[in-house]
Protein backbone atom coordinates (compact mmCIF):
# COMPACT_ATOMS: atom_id res chain seq x y z
CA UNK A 1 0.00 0.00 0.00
CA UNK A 2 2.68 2.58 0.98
CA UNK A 3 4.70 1.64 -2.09
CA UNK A 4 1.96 2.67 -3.99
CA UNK A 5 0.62 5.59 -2.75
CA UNK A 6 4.45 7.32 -2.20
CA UNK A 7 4.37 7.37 -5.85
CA UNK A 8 1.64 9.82 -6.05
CA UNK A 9 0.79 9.16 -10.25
CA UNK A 10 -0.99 5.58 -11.57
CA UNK A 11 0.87 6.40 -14.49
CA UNK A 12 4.28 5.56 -12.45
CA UNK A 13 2.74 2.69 -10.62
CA UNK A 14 2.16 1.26 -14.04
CA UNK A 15 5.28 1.92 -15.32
CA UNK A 16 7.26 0.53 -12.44
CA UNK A 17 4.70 -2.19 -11.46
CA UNK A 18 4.98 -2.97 -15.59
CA UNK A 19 8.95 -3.60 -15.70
CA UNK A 20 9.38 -5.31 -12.74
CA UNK A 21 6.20 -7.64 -13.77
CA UNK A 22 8.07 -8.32 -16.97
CA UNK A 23 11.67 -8.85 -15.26
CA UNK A 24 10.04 -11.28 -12.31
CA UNK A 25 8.76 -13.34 -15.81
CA UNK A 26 11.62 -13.43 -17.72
CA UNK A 27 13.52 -14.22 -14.57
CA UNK A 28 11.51 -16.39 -12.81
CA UNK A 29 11.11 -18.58 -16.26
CA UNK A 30 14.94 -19.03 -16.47
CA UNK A 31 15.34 -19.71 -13.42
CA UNK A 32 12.62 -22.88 -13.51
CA UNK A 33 14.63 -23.74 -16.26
CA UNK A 34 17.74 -24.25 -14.17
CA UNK A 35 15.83 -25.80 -11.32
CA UNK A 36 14.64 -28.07 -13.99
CA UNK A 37 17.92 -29.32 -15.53
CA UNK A 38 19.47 -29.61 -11.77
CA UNK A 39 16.95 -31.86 -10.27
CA UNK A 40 16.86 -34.23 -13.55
CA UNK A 41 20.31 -34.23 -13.32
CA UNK A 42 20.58 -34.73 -9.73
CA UNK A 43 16.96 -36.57 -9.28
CA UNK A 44 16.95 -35.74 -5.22
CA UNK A 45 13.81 -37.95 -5.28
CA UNK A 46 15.57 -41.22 -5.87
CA UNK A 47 16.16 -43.43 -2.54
CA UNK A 48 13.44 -41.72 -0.77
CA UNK A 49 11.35 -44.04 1.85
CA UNK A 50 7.77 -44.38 1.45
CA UNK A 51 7.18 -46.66 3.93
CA UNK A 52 6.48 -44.31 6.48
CA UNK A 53 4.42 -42.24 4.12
CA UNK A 54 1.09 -41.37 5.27
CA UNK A 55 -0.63 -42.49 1.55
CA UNK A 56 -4.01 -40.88 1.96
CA UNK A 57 -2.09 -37.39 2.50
CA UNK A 58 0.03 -38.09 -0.59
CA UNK A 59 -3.54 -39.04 -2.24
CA UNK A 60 -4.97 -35.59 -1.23
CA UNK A 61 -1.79 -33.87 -2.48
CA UNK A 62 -1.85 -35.38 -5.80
CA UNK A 63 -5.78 -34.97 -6.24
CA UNK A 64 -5.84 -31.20 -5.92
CA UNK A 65 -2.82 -30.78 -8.17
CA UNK A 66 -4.93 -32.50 -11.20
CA UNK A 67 -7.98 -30.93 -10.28
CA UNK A 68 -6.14 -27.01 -10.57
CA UNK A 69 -8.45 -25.35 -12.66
CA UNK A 70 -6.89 -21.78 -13.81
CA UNK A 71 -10.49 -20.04 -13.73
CA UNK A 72 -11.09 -20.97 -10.02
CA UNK A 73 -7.52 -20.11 -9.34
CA UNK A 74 -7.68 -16.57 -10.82
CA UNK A 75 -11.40 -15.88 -9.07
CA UNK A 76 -10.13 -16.96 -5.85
CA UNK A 77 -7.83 -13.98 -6.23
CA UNK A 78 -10.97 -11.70 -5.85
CA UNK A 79 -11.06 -11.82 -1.77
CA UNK A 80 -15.12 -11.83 -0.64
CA UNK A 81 -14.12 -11.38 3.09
CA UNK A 82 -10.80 -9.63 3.83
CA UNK A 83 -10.90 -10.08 6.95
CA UNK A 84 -10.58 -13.75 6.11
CA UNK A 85 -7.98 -13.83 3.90
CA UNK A 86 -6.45 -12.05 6.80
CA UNK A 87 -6.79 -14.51 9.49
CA UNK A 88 -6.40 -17.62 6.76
CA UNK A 89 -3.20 -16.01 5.71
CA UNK A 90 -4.29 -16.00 2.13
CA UNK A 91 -1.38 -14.03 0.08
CA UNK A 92 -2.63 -13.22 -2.66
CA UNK A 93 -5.77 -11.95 -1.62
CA UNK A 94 -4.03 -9.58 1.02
CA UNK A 95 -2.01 -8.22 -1.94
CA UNK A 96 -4.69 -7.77 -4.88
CA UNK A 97 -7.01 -5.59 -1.59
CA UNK A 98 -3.49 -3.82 -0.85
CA UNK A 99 -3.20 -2.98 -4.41
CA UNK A 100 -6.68 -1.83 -4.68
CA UNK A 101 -5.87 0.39 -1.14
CA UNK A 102 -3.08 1.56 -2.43
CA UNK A 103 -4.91 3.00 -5.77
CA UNK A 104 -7.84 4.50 -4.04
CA UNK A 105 -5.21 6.43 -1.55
CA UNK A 106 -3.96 8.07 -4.60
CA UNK A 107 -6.85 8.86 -6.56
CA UNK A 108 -8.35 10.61 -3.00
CA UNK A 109 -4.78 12.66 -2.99
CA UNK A 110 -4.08 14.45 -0.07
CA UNK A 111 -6.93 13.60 1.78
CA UNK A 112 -5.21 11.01 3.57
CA UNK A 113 -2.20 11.83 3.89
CA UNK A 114 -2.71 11.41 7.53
CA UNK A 115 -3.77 7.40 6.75
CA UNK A 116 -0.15 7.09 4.38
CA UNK A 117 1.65 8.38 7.71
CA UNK A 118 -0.43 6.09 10.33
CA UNK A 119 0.67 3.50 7.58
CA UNK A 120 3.74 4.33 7.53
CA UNK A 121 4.44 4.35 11.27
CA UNK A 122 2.15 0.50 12.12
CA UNK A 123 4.65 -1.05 9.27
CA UNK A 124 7.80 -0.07 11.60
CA UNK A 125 6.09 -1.63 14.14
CA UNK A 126 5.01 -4.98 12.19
CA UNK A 127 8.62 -4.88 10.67
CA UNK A 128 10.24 -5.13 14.43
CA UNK A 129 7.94 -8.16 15.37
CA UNK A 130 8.76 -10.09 12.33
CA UNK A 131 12.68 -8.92 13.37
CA UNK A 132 11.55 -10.63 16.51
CA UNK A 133 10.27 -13.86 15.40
CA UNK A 134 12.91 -14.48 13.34
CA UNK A 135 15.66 -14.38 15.87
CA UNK A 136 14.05 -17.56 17.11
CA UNK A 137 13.57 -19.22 13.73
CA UNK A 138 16.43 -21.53 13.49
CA UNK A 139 15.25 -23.14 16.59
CA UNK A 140 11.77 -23.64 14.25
CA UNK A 141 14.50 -24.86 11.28
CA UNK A 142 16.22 -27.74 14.59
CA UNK A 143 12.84 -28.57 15.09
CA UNK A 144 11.87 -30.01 11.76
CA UNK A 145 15.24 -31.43 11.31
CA UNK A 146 14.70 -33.26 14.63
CA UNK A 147 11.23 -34.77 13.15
CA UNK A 148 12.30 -35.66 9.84
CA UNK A 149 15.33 -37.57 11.42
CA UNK A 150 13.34 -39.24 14.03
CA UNK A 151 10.34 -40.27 12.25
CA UNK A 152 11.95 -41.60 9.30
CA UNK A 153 15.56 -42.42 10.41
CA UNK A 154 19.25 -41.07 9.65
CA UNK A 155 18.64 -42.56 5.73
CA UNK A 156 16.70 -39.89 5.03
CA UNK A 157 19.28 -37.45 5.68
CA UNK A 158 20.63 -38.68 2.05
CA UNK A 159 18.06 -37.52 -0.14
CA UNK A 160 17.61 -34.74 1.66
CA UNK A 161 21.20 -33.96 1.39
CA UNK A 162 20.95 -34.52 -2.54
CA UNK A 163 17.50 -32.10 -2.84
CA UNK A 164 19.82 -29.17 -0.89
CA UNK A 165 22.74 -29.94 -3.62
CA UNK A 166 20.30 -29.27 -6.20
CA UNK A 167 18.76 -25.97 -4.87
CA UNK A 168 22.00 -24.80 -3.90
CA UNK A 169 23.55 -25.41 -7.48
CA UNK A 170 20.26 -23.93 -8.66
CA UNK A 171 21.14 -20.57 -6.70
CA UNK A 172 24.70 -20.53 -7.61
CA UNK A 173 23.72 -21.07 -11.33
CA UNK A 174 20.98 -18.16 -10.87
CA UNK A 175 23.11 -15.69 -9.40
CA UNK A 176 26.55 -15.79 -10.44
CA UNK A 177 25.66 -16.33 -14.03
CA UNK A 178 22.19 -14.76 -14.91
CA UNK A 179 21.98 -12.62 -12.27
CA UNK A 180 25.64 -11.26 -12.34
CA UNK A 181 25.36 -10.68 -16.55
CA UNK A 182 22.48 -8.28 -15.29
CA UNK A 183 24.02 -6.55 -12.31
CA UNK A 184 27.15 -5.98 -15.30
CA UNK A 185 24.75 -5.01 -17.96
CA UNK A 186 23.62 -1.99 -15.33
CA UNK A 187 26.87 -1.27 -14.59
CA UNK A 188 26.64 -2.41 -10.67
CA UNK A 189 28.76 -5.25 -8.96
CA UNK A 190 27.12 -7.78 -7.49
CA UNK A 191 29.70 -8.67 -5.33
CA UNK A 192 29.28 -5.21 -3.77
CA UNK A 193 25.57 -6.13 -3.59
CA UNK A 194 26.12 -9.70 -2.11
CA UNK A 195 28.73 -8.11 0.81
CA UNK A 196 25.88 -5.08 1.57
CA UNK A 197 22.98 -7.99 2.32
CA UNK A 198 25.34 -10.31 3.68
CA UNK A 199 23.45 -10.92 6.89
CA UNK A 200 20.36 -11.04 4.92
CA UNK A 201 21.48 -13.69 2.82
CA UNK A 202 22.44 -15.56 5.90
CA UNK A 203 18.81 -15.46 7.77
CA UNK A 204 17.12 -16.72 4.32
CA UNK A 205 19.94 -19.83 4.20
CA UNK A 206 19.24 -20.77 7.84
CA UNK A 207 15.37 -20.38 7.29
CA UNK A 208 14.83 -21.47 3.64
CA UNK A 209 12.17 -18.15 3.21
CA UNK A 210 12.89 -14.57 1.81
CA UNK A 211 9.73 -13.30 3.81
CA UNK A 212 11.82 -13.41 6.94
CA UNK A 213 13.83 -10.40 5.43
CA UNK A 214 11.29 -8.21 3.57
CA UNK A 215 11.88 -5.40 6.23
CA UNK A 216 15.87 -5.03 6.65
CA UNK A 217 16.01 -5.71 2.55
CA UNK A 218 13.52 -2.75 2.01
CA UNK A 219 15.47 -0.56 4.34
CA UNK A 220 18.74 -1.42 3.13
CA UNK A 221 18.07 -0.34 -0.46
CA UNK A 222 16.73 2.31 0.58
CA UNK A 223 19.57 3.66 2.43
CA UNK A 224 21.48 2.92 -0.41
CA UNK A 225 19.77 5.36 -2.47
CA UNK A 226 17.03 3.55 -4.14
CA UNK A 227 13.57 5.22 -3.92
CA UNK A 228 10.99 4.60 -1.08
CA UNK A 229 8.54 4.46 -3.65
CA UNK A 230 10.12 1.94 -6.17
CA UNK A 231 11.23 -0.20 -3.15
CA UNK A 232 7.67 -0.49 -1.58
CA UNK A 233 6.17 -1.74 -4.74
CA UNK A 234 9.09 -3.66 -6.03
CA UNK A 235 9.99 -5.79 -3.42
CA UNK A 236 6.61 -6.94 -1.84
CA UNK A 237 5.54 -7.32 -5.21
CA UNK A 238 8.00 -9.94 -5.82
């Protein structure tokens, strides 16, 4: 919401919001394509036990990936109780009513900027408890280690092992050779880049999610000159 109204024009939202759409694409496609060629070439799945499978889950699993109808998918979008998608935790519903927010704020102008500011002041605040909760995170991360191992043995450690090979080479692929070629082709290093989020980098390794550091990445950038406006619609948006 904030990223959007700071930029005070739809015609900038749509010009930002347009490029980085098309980069997260372009992007995101290549980089499937390197996940793709890594786990076929490392198949992570092979050796796995499935005798301690619970085979009505898997059932469940497998039904509702067949039945994905794009239609439904796109509808269910469309939240028809916020407040629900809220307390369900339903992502992209909270982001297409945030975008809507965030458009209305504008088109009312200055009439609230007093809502922007209040905004602006509860996201500190939401920032610091997620700061909070993930100091204790890698005792979360120990946790399901310590259930994998014990329900289904040391053995399992293996394929496991092989899966974090694969994403790892994935990453390394990603960012040192498609990433990199774009950090050069903007005439920025990424190594400078890679040092300045350093700790950042660390906290997504131990907890395998870049949610945990949406806050300290957005004001990190920022303090390295990039725009409040760009990085509030930029980086949530991805």
């Amino acid at each position: 919401v904030l990223g959007i109204a700071s930029m005070g024009d739809m015609k900038k939202v749509g010009r930002v919001g347009g490029k980085a759409i098309l980069y997260f694409e372009v992007v995101t496609t290549i980089a499937l394509v390197i996940g793709l060629l890594v786990a076929n070439w490392v198949k992570p799945g092979q050796g796995v036990s499935t005798d301690k499978l619970e085979s009505e889950k898997v059932i469940q699993y497998t039904q509702k990936a067949g039945e994905l109808n794009w239609g439904e998918f796109f509808a269910h979008v469309v939240p028809s109780n916020i407040v629900k998608s809220f307390a369900e935790g339903d992502i992209l519903q909270i982001l297409f009513f945030s975008v809507l927010f965030g458009v209305a704020l504008i088109h009312l102008g200055s009439h609230t900027d007093a809502i922007v500011k209040g905004l602006d002041k509860f996201s500190h605040v939401l920032f610091y408890m997620m700061k909070m909760v993930m100091r204790v995170a890698p005792i979360g991360a120990f946790g399901g280690m310590a259930y994998t191992i014990g329900h289904f043995g040391l053995e399992s450690l293996i394929p496991l092992g092989k899966l974090m090979v694969s994403v790892y080479v994935t990453m390394a692929a990603f960012i040192f050779i498609i990433l990199n070629g774009i950090a050069y082709l903007y005439g920025f290093s990424l190594w400078k880049l890679l040092k300045y989020i350093r700790n950042e980098l660390l906290i997504v390794l131990g907890t395998s999610s870049s949610e945990s550091v949406l806050p300290t990445i957005m004001n990190k950038l920022e303090a390295a000159g990039c725009k409040k406006s760009v990085v509030g619609l930029v980086i949530p948006t991805g």
